[in-house]
N, C-alpha and C. Protein backbone atom coordinates (compact mmCIF):
# COMPACT_ATOMS: atom_id res chain seq x y z
N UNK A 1 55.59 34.99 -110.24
CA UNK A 1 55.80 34.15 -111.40
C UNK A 1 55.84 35.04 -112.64
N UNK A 2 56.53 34.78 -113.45
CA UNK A 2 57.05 35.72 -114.51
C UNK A 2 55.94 34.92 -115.86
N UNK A 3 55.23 35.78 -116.75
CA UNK A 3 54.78 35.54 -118.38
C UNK A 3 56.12 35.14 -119.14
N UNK A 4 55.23 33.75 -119.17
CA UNK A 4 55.73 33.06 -120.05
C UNK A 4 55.21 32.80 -121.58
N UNK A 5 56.55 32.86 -122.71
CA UNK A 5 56.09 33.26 -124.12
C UNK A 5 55.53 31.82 -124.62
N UNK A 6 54.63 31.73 -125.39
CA UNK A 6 54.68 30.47 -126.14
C UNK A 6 55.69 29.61 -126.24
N UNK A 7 56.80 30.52 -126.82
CA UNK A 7 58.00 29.66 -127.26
C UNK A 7 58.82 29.27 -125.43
N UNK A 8 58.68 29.79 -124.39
CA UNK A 8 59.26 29.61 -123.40
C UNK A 8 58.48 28.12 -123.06
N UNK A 9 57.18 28.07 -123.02
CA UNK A 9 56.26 26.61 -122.57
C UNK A 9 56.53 25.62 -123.68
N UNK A 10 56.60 26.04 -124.67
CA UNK A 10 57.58 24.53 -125.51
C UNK A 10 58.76 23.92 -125.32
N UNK A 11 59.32 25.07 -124.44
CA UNK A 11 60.67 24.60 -124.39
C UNK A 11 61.36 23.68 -123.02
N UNK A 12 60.02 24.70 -122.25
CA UNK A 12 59.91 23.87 -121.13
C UNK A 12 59.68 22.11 -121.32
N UNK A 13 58.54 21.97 -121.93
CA UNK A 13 58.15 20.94 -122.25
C UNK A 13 58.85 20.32 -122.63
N UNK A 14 59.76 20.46 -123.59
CA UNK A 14 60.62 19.57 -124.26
C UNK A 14 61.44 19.59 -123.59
N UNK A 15 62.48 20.68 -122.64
CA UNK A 15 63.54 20.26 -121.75
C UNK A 15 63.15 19.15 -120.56
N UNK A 16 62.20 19.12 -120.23
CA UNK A 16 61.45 18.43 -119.37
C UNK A 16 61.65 16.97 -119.22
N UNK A 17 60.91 16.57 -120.87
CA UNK A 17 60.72 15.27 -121.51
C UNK A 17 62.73 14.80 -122.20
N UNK A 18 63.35 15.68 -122.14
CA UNK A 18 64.59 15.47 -122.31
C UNK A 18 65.56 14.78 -120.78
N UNK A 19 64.57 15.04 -119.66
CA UNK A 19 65.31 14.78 -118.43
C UNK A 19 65.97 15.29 -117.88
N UNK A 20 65.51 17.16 -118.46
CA UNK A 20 65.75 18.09 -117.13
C UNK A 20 64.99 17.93 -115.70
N UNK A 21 65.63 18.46 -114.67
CA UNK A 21 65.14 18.51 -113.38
C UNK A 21 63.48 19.41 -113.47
N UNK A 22 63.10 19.56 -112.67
CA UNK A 22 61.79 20.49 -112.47
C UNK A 22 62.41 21.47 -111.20
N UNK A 23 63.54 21.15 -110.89
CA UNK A 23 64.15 22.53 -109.83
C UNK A 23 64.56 23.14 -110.99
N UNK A 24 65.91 22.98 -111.69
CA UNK A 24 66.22 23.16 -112.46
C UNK A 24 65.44 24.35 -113.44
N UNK A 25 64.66 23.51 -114.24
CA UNK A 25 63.63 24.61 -115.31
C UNK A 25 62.92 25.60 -114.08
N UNK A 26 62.14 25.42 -113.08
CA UNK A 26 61.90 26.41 -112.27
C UNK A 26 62.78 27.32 -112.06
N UNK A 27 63.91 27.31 -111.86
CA UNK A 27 65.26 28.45 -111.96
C UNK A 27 65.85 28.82 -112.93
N UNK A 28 65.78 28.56 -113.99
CA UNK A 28 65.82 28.99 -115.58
C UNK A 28 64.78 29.57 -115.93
N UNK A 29 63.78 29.82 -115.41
CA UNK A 29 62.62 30.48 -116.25
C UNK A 29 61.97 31.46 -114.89
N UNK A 30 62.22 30.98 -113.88
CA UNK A 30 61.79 31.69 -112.51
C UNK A 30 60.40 31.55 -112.20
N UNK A 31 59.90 30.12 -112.29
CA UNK A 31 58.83 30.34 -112.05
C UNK A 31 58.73 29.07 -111.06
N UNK A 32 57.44 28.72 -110.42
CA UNK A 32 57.13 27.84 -109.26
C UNK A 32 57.45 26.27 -109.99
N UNK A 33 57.82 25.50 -108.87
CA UNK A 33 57.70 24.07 -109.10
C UNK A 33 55.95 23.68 -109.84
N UNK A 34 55.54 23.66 -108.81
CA UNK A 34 53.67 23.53 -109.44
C UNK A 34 53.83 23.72 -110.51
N UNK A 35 54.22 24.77 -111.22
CA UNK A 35 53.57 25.46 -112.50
C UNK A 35 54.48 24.67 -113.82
N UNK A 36 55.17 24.57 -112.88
CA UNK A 36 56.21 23.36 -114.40
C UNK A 36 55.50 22.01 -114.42
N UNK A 37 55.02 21.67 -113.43
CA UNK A 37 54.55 20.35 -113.42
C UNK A 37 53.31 20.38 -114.12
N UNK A 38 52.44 21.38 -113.94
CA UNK A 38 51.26 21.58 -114.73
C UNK A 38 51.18 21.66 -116.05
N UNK A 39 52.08 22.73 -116.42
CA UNK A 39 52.20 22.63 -117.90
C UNK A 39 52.41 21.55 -118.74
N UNK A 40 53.56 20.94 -118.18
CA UNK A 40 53.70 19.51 -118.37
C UNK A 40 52.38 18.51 -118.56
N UNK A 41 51.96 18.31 -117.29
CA UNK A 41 50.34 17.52 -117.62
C UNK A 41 49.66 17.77 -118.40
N UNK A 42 49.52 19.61 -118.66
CA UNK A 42 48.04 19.88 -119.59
C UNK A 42 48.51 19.78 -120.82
N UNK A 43 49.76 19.80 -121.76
CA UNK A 43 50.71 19.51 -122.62
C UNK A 43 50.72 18.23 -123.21
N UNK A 44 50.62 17.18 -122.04
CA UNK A 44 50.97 15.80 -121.76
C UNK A 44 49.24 15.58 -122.64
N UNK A 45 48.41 15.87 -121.55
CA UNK A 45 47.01 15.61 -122.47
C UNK A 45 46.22 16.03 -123.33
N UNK A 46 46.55 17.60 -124.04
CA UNK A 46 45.73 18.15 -124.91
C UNK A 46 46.98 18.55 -126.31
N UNK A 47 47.94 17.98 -125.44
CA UNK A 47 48.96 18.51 -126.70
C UNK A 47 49.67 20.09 -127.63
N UNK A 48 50.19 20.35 -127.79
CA UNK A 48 50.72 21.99 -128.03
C UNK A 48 49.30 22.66 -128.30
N UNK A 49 48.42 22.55 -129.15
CA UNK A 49 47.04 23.41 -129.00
C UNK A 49 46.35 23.67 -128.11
N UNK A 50 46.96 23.43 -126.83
CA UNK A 50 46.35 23.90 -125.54
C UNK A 50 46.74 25.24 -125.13
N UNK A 51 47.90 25.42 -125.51
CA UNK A 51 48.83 26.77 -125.19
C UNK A 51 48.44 27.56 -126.38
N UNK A 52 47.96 28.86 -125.84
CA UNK A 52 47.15 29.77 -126.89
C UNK A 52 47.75 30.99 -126.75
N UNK A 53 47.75 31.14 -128.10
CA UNK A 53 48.40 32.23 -128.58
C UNK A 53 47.53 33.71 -128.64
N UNK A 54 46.38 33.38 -128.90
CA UNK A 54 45.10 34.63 -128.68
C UNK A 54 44.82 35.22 -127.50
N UNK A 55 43.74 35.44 -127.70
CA UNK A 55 42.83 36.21 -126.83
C UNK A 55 42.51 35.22 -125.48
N UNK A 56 41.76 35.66 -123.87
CA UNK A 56 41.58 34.48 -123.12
C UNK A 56 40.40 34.08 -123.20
N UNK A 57 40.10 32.80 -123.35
CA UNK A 57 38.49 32.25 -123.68
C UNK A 57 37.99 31.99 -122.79
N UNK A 58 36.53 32.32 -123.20
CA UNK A 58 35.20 32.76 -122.60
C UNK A 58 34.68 31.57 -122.15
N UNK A 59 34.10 31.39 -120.51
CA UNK A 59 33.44 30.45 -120.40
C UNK A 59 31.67 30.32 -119.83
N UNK A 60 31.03 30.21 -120.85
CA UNK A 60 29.70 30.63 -120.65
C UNK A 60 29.17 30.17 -118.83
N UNK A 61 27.99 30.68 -118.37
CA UNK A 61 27.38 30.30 -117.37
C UNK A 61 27.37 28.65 -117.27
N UNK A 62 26.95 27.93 -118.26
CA UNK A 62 26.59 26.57 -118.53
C UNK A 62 28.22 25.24 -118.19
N UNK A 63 28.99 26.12 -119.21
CA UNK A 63 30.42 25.78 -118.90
C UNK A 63 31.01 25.42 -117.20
N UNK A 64 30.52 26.94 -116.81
CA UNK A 64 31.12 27.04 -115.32
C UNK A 64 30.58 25.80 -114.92
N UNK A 65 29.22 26.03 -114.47
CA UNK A 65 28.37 24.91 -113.64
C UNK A 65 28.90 23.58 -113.84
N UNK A 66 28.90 23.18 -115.11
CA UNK A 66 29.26 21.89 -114.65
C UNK A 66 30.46 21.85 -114.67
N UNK A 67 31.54 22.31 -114.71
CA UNK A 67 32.88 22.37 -114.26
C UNK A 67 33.18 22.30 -112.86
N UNK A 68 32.13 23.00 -112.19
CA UNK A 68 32.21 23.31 -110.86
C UNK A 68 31.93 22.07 -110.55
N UNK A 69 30.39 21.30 -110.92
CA UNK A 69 29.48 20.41 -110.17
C UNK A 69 30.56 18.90 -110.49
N UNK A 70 31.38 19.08 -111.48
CA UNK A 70 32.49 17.69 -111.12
C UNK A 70 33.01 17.88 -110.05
N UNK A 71 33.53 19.30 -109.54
CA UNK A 71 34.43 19.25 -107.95
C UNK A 71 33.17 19.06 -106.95
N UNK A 72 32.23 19.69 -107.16
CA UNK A 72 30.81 19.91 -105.78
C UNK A 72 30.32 18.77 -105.66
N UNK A 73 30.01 18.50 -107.13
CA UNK A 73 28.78 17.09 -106.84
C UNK A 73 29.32 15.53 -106.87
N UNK A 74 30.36 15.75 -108.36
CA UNK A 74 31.29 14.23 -108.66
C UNK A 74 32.05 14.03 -107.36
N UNK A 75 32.55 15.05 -106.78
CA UNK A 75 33.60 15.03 -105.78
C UNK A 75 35.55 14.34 -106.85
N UNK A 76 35.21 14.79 -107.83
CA UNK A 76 36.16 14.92 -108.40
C UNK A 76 37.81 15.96 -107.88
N UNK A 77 38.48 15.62 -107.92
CA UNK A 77 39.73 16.34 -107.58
C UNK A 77 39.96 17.69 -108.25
N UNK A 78 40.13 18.73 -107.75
CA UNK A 78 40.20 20.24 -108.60
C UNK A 78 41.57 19.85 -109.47
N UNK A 79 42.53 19.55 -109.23
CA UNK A 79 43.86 19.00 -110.20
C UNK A 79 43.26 18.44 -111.04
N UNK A 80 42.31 17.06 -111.10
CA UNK A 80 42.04 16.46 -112.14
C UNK A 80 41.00 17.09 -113.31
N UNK A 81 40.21 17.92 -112.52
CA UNK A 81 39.31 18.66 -113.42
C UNK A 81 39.97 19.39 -114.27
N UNK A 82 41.03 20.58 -113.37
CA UNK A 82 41.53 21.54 -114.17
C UNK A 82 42.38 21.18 -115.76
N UNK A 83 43.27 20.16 -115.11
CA UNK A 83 43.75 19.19 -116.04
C UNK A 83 43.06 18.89 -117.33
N UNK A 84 41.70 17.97 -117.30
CA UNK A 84 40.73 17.34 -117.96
C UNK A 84 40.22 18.52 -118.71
N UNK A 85 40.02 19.83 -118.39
CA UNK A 85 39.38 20.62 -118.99
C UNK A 85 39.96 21.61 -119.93
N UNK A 86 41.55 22.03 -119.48
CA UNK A 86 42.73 22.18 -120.19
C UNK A 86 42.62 24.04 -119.62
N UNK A 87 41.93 23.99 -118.33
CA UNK A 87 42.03 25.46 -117.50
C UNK A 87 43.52 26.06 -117.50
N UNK A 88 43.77 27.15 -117.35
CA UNK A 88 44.77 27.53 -117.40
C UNK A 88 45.42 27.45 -115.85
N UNK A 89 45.08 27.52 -115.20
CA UNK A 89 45.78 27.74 -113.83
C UNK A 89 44.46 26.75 -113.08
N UNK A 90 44.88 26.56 -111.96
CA UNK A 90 43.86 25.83 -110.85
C UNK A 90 43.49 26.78 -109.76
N UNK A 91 44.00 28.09 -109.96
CA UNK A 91 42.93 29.44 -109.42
C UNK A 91 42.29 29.41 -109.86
N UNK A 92 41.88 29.51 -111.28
CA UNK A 92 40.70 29.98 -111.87
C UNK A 92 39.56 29.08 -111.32
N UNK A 93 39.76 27.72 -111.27
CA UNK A 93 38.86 26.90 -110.51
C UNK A 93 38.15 27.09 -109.01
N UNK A 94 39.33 27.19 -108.55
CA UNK A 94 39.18 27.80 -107.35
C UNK A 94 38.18 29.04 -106.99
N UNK A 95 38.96 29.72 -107.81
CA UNK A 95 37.99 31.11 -107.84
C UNK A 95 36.00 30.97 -108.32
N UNK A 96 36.14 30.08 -109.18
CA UNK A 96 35.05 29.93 -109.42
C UNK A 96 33.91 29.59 -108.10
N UNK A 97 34.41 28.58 -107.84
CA UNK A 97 34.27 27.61 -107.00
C UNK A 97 33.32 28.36 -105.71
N UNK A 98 35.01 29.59 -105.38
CA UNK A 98 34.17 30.67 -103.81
C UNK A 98 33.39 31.05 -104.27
N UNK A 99 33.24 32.34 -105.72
CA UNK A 99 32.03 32.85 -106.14
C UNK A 99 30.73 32.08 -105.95
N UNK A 100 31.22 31.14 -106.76
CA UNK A 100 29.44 30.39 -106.79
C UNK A 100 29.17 29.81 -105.02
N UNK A 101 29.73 29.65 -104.49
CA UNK A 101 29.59 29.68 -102.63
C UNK A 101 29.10 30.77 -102.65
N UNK A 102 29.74 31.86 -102.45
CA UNK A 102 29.63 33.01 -101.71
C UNK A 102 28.54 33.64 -102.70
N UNK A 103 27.80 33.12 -104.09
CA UNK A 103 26.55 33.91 -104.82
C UNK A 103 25.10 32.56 -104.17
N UNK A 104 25.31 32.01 -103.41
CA UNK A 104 23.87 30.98 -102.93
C UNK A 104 24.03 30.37 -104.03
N UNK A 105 25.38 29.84 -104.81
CA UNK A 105 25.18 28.58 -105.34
C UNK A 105 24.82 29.25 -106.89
N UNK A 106 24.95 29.98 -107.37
CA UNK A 106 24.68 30.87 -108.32
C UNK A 106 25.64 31.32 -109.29
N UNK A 107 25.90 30.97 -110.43
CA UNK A 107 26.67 31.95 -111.27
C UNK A 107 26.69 32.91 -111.56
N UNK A 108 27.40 33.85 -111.22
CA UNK A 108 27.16 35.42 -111.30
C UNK A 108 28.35 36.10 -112.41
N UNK A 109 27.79 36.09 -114.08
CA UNK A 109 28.83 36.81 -115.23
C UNK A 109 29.15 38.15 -114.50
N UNK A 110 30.42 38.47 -114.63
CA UNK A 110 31.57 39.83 -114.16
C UNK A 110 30.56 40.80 -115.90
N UNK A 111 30.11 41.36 -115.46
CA UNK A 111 30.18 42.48 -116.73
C UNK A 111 31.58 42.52 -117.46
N UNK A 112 31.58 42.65 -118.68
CA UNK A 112 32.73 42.89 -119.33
C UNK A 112 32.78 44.50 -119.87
N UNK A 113 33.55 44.67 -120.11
CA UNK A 113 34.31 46.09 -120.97
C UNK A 113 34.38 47.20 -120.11
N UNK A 114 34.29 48.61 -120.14
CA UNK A 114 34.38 49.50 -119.41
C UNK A 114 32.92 49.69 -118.59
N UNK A 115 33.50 50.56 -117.39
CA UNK A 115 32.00 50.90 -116.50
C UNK A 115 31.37 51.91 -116.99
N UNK A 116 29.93 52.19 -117.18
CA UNK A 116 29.19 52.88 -117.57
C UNK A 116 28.87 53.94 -116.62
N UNK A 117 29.27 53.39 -115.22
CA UNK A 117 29.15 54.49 -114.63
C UNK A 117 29.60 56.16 -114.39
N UNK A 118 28.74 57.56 -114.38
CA UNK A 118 29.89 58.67 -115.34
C UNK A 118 30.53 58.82 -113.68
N UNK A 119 31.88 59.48 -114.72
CA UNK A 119 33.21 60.20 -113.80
C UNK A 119 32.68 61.37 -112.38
N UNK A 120 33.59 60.75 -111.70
CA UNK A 120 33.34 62.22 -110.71
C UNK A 120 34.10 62.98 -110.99
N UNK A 121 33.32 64.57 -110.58
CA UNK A 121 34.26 65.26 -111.27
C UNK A 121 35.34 65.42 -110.17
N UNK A 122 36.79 66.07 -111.35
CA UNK A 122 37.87 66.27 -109.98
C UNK A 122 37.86 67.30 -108.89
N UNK A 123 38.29 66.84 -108.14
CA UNK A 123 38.21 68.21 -107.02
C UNK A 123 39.02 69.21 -107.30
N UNK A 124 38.74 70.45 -107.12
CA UNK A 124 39.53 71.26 -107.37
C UNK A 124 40.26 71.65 -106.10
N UNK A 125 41.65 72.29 -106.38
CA UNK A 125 42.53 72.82 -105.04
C UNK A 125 42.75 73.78 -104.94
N UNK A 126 42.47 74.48 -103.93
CA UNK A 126 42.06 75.86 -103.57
C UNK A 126 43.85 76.33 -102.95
N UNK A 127 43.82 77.07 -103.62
CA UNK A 127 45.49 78.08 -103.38
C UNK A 127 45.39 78.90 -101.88
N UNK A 128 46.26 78.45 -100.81
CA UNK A 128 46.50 78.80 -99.97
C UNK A 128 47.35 79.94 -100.00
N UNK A 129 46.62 81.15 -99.55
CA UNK A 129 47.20 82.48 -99.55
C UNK A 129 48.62 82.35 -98.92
């Protein structure tokens, strides 16, 4: 799937709501059926300020959990959550989802910025006579 510009997801949107196909815009822009349809929905409910032009935002420990505990505990639909919450993709849900499985149910923050850990040094290559 190819990055798409701001101005490419407006346009989508609006060719869309004009009564283009969704094969169609998927082959004009090269990207999946799903992903046209999504944009569309999260568009449909949070309106052009959903599509961000910045940096990607941060979602605290507290955030996750209960994001998660609508799919775990509500038994809510991962489409409808992702939707409702204005997630960017329905991996990211997903993804959440295994982590906190695979941490005993646990939120586990990714460290951010570079590793602190120091460099090995390089090996050196010894010149074959």
């Amino acid at each position: 799937m190819s990055k798409l510009t701001y101005e490419d997801k407006i346009n989508i949107y609006q060719e869309r709501k004009q009564g283009k196909t969704v094969n169609s815009l998927a082959k004009k822009y090269g990207i999946r059926l799903d992903g046209i349809k999504y944009l569309v929905r999260l568009i449909d409910k949070h309106g052009y300020k959903i599509l961000r032009t910045d940096k990607n935002r941060y979602y605290s420990k507290n955030e996750k959990e209960r994001i998660i505990n609508r799919v775990l505990v509500n038994n809510e639909a991962i489409c409808c959550v992702v939707i409702d919450e204005g997630l960017s993709s329905h991996g990211i849900l997903r993804n959440w989802i295994q982590n906190y499985q695979e941490n005993g149910y646990n939120i586990v923050e990714r460290k951010r910025g570079r590793s602190t850990m120091p460099k090995k040094p390089a090996k050196s290559q010894k010149m074959k006579p």
